[in-house]
N, C-alpha and C. Protein backbone atom coordinates (compact mmCIF):
# COMPACT_ATOMS: atom_id res chain seq x y z
N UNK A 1 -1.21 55.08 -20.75
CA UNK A 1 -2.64 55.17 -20.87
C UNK A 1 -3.25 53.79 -20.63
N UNK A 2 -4.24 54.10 -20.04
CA UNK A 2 -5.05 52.66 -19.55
C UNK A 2 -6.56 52.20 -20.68
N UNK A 3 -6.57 51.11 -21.45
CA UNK A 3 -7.42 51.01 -22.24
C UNK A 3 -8.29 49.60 -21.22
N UNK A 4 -9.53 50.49 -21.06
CA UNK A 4 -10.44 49.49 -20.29
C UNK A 4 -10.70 48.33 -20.80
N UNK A 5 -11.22 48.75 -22.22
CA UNK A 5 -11.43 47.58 -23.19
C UNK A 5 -10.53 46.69 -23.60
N UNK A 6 -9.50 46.77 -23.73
CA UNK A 6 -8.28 45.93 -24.45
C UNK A 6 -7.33 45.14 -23.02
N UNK A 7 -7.26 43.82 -22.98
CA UNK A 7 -6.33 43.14 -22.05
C UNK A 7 -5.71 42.02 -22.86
N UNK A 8 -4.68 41.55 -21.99
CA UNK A 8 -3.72 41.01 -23.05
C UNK A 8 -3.57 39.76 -21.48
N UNK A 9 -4.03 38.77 -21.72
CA UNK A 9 -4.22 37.59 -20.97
C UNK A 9 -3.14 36.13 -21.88
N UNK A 10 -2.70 35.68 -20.70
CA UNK A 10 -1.44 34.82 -21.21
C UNK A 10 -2.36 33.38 -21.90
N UNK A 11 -3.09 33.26 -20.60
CA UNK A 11 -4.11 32.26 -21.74
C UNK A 11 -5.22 32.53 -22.71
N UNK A 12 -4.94 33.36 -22.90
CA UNK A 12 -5.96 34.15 -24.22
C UNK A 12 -5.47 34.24 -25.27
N UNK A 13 -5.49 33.76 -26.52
CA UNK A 13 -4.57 34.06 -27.78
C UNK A 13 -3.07 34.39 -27.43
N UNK A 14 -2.64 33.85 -26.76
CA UNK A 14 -1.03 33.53 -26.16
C UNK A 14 -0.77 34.76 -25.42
N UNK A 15 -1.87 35.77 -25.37
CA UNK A 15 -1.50 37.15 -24.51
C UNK A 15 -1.60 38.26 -25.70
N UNK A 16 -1.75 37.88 -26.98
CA UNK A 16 -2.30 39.11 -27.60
C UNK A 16 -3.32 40.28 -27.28
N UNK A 17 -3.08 41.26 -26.98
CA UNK A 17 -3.99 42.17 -26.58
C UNK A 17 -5.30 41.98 -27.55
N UNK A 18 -6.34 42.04 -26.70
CA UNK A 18 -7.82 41.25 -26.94
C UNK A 18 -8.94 42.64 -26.49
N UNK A 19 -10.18 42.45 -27.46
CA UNK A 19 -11.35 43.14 -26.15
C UNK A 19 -11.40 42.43 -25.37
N UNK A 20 -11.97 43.03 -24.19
CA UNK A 20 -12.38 42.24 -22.78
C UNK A 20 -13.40 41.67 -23.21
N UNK A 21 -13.20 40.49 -22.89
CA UNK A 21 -14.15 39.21 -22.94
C UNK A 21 -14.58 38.77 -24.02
N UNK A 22 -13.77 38.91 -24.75
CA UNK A 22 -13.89 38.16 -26.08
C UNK A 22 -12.64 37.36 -26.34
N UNK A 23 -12.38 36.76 -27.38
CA UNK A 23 -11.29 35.99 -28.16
C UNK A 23 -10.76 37.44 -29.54
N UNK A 24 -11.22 38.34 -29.66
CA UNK A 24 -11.15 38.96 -30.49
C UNK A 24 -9.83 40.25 -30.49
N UNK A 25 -9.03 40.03 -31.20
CA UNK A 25 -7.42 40.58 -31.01
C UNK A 25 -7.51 41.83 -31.55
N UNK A 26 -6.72 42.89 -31.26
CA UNK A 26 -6.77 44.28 -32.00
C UNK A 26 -6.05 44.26 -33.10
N UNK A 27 -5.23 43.07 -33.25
CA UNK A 27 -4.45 42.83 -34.50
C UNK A 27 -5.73 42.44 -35.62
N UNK A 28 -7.28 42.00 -35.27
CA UNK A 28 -7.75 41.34 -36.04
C UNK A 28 -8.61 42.62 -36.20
N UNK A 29 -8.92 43.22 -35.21
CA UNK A 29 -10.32 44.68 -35.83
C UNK A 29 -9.48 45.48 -36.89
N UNK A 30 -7.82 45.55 -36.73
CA UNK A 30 -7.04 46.66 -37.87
C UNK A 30 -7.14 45.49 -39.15
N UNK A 31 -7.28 44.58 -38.98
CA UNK A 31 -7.39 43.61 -40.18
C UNK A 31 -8.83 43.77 -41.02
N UNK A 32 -9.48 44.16 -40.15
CA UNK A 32 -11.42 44.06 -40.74
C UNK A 32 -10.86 45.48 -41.56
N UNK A 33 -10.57 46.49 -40.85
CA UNK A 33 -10.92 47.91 -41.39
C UNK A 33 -9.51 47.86 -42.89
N UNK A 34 -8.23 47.15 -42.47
CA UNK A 34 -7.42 47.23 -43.75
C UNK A 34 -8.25 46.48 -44.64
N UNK A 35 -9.47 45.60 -44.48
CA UNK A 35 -9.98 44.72 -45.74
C UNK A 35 -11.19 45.59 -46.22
N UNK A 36 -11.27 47.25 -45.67
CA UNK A 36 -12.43 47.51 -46.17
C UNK A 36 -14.08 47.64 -44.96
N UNK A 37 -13.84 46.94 -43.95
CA UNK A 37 -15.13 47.15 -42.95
C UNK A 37 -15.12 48.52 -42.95
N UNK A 38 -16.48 48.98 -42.16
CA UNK A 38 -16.20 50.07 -41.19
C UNK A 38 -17.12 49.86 -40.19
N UNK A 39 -17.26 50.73 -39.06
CA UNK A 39 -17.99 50.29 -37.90
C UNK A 39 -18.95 49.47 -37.68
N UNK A 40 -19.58 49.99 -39.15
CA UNK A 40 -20.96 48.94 -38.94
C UNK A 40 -20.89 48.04 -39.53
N UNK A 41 -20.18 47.62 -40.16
CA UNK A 41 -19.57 46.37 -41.02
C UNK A 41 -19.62 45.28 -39.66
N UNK A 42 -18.29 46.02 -38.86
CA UNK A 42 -17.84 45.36 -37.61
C UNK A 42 -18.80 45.09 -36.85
N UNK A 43 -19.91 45.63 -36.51
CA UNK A 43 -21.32 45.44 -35.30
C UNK A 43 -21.71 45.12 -35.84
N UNK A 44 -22.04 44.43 -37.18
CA UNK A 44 -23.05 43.72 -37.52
C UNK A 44 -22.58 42.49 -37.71
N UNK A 45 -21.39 42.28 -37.98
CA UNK A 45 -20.89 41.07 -37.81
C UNK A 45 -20.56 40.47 -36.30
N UNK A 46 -20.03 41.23 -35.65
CA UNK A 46 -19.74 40.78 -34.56
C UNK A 46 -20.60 41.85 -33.50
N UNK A 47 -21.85 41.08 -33.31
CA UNK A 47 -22.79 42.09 -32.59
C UNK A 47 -22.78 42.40 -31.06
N UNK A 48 -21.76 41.65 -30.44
CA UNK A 48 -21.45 41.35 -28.93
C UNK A 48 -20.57 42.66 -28.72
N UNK A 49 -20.04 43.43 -29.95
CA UNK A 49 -18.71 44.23 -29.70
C UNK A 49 -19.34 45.67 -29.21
N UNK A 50 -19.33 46.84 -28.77
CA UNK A 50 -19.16 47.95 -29.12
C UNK A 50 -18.36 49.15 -29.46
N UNK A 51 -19.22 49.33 -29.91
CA UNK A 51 -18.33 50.92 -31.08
C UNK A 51 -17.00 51.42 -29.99
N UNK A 52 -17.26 51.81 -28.68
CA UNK A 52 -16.00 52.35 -27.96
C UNK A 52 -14.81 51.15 -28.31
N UNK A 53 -15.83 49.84 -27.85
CA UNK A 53 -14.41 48.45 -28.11
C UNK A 53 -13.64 48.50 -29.42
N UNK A 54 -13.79 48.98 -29.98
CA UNK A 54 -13.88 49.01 -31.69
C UNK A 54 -12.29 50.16 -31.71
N UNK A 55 -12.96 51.40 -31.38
CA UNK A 55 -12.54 52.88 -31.02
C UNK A 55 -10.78 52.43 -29.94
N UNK A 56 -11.53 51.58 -29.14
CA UNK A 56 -10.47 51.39 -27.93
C UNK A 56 -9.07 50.18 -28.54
N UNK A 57 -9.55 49.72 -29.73
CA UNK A 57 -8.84 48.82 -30.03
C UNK A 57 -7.43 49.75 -31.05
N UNK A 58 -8.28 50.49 -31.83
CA UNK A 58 -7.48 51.70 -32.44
C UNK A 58 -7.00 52.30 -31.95
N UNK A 59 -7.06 52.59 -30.82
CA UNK A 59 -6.20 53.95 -29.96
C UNK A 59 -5.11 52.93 -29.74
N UNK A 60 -5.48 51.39 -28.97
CA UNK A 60 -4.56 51.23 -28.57
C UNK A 60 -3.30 51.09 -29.54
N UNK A 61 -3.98 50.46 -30.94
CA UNK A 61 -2.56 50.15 -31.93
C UNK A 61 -1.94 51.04 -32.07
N UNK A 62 -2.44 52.63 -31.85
CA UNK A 62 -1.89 53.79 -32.66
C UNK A 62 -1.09 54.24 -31.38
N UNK A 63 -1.02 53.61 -29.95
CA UNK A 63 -0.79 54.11 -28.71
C UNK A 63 0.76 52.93 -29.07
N UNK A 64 0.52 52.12 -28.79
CA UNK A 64 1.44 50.96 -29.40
C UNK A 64 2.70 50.87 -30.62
N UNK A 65 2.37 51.75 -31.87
CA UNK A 65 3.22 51.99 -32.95
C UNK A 65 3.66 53.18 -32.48
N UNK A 66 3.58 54.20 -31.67
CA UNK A 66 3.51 55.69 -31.55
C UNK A 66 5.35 55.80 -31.52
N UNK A 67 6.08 54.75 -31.38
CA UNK A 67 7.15 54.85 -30.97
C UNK A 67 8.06 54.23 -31.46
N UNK A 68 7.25 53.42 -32.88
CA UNK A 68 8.18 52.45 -32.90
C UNK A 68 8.65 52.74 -34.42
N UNK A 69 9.42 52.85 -35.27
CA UNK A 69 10.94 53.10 -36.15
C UNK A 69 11.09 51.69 -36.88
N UNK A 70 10.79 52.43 -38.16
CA UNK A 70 11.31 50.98 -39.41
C UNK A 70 12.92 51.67 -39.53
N UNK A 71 13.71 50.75 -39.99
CA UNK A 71 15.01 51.49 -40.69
C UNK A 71 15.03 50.28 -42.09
N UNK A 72 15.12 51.71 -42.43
CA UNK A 72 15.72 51.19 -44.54
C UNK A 72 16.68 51.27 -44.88
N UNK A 73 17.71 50.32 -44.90
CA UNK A 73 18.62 50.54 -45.40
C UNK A 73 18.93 49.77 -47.06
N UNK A 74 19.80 50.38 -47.67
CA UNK A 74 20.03 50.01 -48.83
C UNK A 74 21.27 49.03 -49.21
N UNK A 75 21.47 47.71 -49.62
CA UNK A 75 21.91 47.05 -50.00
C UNK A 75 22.85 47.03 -51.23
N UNK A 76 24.41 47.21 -50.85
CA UNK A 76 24.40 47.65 -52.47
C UNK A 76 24.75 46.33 -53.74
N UNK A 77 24.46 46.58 -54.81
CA UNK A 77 23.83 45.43 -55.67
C UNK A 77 25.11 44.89 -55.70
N UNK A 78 26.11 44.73 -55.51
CA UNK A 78 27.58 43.91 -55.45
C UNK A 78 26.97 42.82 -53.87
N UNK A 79 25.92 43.22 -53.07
CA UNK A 79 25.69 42.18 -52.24
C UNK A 79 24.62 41.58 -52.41
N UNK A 80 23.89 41.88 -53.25
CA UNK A 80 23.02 41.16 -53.40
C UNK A 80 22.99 39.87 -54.26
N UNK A 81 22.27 38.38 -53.85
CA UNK A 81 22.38 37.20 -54.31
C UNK A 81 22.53 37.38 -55.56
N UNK A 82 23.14 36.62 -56.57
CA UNK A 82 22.36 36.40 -58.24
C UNK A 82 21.76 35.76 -58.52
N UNK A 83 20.68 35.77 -59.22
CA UNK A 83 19.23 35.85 -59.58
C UNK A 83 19.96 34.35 -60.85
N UNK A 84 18.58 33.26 -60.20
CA UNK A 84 19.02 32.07 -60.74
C UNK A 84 18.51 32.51 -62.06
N UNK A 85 19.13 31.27 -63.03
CA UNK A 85 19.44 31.21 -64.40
C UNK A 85 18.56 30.14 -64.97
C-alpha cells in the first residue's frame, strides 16, 4: 500500500517515516495519541498538519506492525541472575 502522506527520506530524521513535508515522524503522532491527544489536540497544536496526515500516519503504523511477532519466552529461575544483597 502506498501512503501519500508518509515518506521516509535518508536526510530527514535519519529516514524515519515522516508526513510529507514536515520533520514530523509517525513514531511521534502514535506518541501524542499514547499521551492522551486526539485529533484536535493534534491540529491545534500542530496546525500545518491535516486530519488525513494524522489518519495516514496510523494506517501506516498499523500497516507496518501488521506482521510483526513478539516471542515470550520464559526463563527458568535456576537462570536467572541473583538479586544483590
Amino acid at each position: 500500500m502506498i501512503f501519500k502522506n508518509i515518506v521516509s527520506e535518508p536526510d530527514i530524521l535519519g529516514g524515519k517515516p515522516c508526513i510529507r513535508g514536515t520533520r514530523i515522524s509517525v513514531a511521534f503522532i502514535l506518541e501524542l495519541f499514547a499521551s492522551g491527544a486526539g485529533y484536535e489536540d493534534i491540529l491545534k497544536a500542530y496546525p500545518f498538519l491535516s486530519k488525513q496526515s494524522i489518519e495516514d500516519s496510523l494506517l501506516y503504523a498499523s500497516y507496518s506492525l501488521k506482521n510483526e511477532y513478539i516471542r515470550i519466552t520464559e526463563v527458568p529461575q535456576s537462570e536467572l541472575l541473583p538479586a544483590y544483597s
